[in-house]
Each structure stands twice: as structure tokens, then as C-alpha cells.
C-alpha atoms as a PDB file:
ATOM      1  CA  UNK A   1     142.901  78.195 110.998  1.00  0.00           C
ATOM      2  CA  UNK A   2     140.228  80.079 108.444  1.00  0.00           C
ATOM      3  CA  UNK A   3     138.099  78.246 106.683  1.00  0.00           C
ATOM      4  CA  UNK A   4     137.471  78.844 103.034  1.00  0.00           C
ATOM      5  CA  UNK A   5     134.120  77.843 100.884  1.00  0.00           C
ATOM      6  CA  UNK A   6     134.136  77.394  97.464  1.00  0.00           C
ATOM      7  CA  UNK A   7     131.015  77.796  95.452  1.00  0.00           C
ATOM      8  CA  UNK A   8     130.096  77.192  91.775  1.00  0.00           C
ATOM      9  CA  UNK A   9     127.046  78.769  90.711  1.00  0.00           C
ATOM     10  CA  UNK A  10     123.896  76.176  89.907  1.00  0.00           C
ATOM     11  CA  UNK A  11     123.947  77.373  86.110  1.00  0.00           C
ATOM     12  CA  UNK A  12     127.698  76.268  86.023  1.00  0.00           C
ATOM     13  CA  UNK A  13     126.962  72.839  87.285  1.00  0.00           C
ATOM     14  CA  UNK A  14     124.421  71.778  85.049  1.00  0.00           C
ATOM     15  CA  UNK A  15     126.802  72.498  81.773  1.00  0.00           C
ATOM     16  CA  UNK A  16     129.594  71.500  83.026  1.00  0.00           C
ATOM     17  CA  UNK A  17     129.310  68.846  86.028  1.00  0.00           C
ATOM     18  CA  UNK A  18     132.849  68.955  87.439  1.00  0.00           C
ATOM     19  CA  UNK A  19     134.281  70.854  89.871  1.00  0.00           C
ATOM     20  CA  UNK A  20     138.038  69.882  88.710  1.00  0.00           C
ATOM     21  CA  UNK A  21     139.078  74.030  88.584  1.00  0.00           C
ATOM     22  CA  UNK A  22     138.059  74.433  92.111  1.00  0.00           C
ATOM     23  CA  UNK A  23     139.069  70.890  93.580  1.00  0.00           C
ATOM     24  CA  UNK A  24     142.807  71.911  92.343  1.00  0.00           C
ATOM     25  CA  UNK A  25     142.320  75.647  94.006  1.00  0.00           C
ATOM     26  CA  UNK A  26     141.302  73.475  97.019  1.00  0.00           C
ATOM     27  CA  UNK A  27     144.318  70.983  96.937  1.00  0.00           C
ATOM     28  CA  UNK A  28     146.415  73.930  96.801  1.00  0.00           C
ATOM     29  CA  UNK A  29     145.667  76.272  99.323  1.00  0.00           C
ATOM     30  CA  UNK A  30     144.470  73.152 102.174  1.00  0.00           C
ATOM     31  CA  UNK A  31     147.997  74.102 103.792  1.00  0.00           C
ATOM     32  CA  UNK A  32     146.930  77.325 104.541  1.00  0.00           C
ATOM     33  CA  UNK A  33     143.626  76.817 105.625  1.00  0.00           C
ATOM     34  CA  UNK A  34     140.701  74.399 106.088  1.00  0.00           C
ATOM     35  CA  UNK A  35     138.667  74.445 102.596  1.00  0.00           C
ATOM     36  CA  UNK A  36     135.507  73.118 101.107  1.00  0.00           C
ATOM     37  CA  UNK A  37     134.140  72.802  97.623  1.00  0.00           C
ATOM     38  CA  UNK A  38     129.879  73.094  97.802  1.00  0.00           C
ATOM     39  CA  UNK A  39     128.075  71.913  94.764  1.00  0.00           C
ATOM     40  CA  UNK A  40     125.238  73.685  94.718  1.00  0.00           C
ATOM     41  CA  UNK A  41     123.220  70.578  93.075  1.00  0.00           C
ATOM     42  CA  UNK A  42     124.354  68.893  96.372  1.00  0.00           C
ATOM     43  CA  UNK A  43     122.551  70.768  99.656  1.00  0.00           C
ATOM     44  CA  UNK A  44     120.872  74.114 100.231  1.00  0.00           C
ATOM     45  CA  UNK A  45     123.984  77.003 100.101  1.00  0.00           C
ATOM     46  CA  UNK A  46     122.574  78.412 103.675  1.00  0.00           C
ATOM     47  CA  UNK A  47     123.104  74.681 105.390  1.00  0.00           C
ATOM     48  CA  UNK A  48     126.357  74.778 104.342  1.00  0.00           C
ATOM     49  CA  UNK A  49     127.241  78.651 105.052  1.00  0.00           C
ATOM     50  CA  UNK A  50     125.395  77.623 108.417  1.00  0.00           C
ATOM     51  CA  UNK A  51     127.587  74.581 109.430  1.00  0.00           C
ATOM     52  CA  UNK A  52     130.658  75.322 107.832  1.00  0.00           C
ATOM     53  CA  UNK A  53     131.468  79.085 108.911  1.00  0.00           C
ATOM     54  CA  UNK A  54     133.739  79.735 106.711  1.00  0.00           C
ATOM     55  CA  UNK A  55     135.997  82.991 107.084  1.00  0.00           C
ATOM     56  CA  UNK A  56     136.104  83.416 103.194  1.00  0.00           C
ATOM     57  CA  UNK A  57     133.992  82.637 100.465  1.00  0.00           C
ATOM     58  CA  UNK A  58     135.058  82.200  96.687  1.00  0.00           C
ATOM     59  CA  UNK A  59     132.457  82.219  93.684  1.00  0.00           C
ATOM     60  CA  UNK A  60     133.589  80.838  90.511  1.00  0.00           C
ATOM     61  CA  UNK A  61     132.243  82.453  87.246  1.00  0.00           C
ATOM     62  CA  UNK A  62     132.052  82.862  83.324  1.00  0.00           C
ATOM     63  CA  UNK A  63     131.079  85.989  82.108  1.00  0.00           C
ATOM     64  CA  UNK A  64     127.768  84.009  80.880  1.00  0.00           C
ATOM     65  CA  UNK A  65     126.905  82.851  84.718  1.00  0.00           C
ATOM     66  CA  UNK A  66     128.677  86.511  86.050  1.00  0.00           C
ATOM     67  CA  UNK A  67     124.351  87.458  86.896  1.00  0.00           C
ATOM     68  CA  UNK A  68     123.666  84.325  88.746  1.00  0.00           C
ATOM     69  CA  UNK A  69     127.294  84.170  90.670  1.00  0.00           C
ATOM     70  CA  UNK A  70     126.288  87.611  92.046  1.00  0.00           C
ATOM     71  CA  UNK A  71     122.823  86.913  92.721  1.00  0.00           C
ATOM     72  CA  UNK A  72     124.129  83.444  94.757  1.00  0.00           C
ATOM     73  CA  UNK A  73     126.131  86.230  96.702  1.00  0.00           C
END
């Protein structure tokens, strides 16, 4: 089964503290595949790339946080 990450950028987090667009992404594709939502205020990004694997990645973005989504990439 692939595995899929889903990231919000740091910059996102602060302003808005939820991860409700992603969580129902997550809830909808978890048939198809193993997912995981990573708050980047929670652990380092590389520990999760690192233990996770995941096949795909997704980065969420506003054009405002656009910059730091592609740095994060």
C-alpha cells in the first residue's frame, strides 16, 4: 500500500493552528493508501520523512506561505 505525508508549512501553523483541510484530505483518501498528517510544530520534518517513508508527499499552501512551502520542499 503507498504511503502518503501530508505537510503544512510552519508559517501556516502558527496563524492558523488546525489542520482540519488536511485531516478531511486524510479521511478521504485512507482507503487508498496509508496517510499521515505532520505538524511541523510537532517533530523535526526529516524524523518523520525518515520513519514514515512515504511514497508521496503533499504540501499545503496560500499564496502568502507559497516561499516557505517550497523552501520546506
Amino acid at each position: 500500500m503507498r504511503k502518503l505525508l501530508l505537510l503544512q508549512p510552519p508559517s501556516l501553523t502558527r496563524v492558523h493552528r488546525g489542520l482540519y483541510n488536511l485531516a478531511a484530505l486524510a479521511t478521504y483518501v485512507e482507503g487508498f493508501c496509508e496517510v499521515r498528517v505532520h505538524d511541523s510544530t510537532d517533530a523535526a520534518l526529516e524524523t518523520c520523512l525518515i520513519d514514515f517513508q512515504p511514497h508521496i508527499v503533499g504540501i499545503t499552501s496560500y499564496t502568502v506561505t507559497y516561499g516557505e512551502s517550497i523552501e520546506q520542499m
